[in-house]
Protein backbone atom coordinates (compact mmCIF):
# COMPACT_ATOMS: atom_id res chain seq x y z
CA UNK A 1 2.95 27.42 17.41
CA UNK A 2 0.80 26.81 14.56
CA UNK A 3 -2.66 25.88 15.55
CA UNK A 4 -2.82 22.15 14.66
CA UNK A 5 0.20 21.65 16.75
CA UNK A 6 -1.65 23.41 19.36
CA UNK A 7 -4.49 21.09 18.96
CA UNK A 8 -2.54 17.95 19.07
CA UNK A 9 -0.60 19.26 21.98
CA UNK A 10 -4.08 20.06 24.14
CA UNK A 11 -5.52 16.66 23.10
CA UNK A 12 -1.79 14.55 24.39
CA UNK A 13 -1.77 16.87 27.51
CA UNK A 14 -5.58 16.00 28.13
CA UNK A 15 -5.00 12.12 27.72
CA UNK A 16 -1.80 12.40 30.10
CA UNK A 17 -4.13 13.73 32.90
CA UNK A 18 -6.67 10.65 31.78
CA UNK A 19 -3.67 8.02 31.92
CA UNK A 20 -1.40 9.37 34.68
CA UNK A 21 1.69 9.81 32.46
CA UNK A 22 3.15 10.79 29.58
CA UNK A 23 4.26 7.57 27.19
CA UNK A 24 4.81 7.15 23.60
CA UNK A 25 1.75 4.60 22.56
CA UNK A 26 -0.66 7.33 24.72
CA UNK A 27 0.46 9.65 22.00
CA UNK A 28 -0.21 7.18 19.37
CA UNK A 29 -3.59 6.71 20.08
CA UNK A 30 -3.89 9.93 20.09
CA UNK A 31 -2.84 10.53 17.38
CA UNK A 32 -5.04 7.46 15.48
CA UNK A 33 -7.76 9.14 17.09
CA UNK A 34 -7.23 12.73 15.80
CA UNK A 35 -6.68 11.07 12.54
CA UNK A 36 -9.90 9.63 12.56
CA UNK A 37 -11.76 12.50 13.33
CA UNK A 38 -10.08 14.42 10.73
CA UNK A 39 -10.83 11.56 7.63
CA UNK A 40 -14.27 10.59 9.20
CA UNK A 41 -15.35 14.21 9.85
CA UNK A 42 -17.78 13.34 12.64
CA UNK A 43 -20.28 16.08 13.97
CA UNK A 44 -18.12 17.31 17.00
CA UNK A 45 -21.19 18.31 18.78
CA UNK A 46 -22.69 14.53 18.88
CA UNK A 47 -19.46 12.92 21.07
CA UNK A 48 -21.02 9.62 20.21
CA UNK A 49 -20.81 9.17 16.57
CA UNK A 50 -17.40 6.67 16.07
CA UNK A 51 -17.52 3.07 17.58
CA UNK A 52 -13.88 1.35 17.15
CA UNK A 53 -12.61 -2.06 17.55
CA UNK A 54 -8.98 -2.64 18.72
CA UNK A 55 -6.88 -5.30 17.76
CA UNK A 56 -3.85 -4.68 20.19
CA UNK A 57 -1.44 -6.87 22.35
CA UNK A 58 -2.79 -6.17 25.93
CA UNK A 59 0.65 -5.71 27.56
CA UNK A 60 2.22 -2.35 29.02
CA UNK A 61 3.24 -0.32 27.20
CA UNK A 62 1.89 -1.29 23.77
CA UNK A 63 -2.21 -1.22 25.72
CA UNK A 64 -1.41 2.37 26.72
CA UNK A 65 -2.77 3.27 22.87
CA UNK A 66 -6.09 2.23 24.21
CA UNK A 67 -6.14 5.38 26.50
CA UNK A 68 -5.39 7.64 23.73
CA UNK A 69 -8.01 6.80 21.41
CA UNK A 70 -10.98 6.99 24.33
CA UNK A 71 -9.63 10.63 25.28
CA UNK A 72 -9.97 11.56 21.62
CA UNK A 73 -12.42 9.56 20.08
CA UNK A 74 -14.77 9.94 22.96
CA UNK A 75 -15.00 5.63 22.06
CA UNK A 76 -14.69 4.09 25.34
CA UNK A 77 -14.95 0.77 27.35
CA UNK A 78 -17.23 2.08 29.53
CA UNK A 79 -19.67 3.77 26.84
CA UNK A 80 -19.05 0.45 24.52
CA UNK A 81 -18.10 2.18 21.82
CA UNK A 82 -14.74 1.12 21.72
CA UNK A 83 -14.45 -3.17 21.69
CA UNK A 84 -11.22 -4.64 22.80
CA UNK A 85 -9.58 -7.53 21.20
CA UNK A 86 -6.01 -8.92 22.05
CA UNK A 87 -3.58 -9.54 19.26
CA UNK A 88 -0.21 -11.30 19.26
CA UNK A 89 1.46 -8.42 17.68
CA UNK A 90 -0.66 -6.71 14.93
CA UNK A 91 -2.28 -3.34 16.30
CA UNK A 92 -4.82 -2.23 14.27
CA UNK A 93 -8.13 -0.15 15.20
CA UNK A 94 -11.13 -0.86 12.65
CA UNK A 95 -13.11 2.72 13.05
CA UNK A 96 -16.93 3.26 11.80
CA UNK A 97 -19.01 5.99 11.95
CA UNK A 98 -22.47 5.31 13.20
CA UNK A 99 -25.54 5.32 10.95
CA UNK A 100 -23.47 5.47 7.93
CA UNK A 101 -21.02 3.07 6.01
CA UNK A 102 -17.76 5.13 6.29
CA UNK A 103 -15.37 3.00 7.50
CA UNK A 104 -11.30 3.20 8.19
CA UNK A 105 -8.96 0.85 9.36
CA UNK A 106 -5.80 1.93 11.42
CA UNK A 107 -2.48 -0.02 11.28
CA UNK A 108 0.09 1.07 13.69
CA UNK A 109 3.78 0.87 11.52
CA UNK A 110 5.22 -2.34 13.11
CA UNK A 111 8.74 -0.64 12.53
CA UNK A 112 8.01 2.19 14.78
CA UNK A 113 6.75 -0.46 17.74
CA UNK A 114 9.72 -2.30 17.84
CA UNK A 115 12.10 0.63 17.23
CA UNK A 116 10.17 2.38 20.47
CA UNK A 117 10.46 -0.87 22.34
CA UNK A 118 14.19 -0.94 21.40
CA UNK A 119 14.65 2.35 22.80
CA UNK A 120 12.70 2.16 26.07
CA UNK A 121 14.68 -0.83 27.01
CA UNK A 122 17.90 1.32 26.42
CA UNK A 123 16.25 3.53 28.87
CA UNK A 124 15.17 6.26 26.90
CA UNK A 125 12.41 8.86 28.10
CA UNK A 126 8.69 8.25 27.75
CA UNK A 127 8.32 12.07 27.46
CA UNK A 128 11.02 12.33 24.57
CA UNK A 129 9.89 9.51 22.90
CA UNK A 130 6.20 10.91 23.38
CA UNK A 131 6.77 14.03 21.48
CA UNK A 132 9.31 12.41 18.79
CA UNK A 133 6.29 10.28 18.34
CA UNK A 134 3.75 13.58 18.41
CA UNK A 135 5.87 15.21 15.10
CA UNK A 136 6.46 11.90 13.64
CA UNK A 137 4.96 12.72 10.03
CA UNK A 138 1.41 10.11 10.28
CA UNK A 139 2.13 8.26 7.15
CA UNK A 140 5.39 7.07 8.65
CA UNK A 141 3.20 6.34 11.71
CA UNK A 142 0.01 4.06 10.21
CA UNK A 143 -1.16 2.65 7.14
CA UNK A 144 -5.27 4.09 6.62
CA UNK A 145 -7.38 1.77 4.68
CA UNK A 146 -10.58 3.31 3.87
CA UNK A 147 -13.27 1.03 3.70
């Protein structure tokens, strides 16, 4: 397995334990967040360097993104590094880095929402969908604005 696979596969397995199962929109937020890290470059030593907003619909399954980005962003509620907003149906995540004006914005492909939501109702596996989700190439996944 080549080593970036093995990275991404730690970090989903890490925010399954965190969220009690394996879903598709855990996996996206993990993957935003690992994306973020990688553009952003923040010092991995200093856990507290990205504060996010999310703009997300607060319903199951979509909110389950939430969990991914704190297990991989280190951004969380509790810390308040990561704010919360509810959308209607847009999910984006604004990222900054602190003390600095690097900036990204995060939009989740609408397409690949309601394609997942199609599929779930048809009854198809959280843990297939998570890993088609996990190789899905990421600029089929989001849009990045940098900002």
């Amino acid at each position: 397995m080549h080593e970036e696979e093995e990275k991404l596969t730690s970090a989903i397995k890490n925010a399954e334990k965190l969220h009690g199962h394996l879903g598709p929109f855990l996996v996206i937020g993990v993957r935003m967040g690992k994306t973020v890290k990688r553009i952003l470059n923040p010092n991995t030593g200093d856990k507290s360097e990205l504060e996010a907003t999310a703009k997300i619909p607060l319903l199951t399954p979509i909110s389950c993104i939430i969990d991914g980005i704190q297990t991989t962003t280190h951004c969380t509620v509790g810390n308040q590094k990561l704010k919360i907003e509810n959308s209607q149906k847009e999910i984006t995540v604004d990222f900054k880095l602190q003390n600095s004006n690097r900036k990204l914005k995060v939009l989740v492909n609408p397409k690949i929402v309601e394609k997942l939501m199609d599929r779930i109702s048809e009854g198809a596996s959280n843990e297939e969908l998570a890993w088609e989700i996990a190789r899905m190439p990421e600029r089929q996944l989001f849009t990045i604005e940098k900002r």
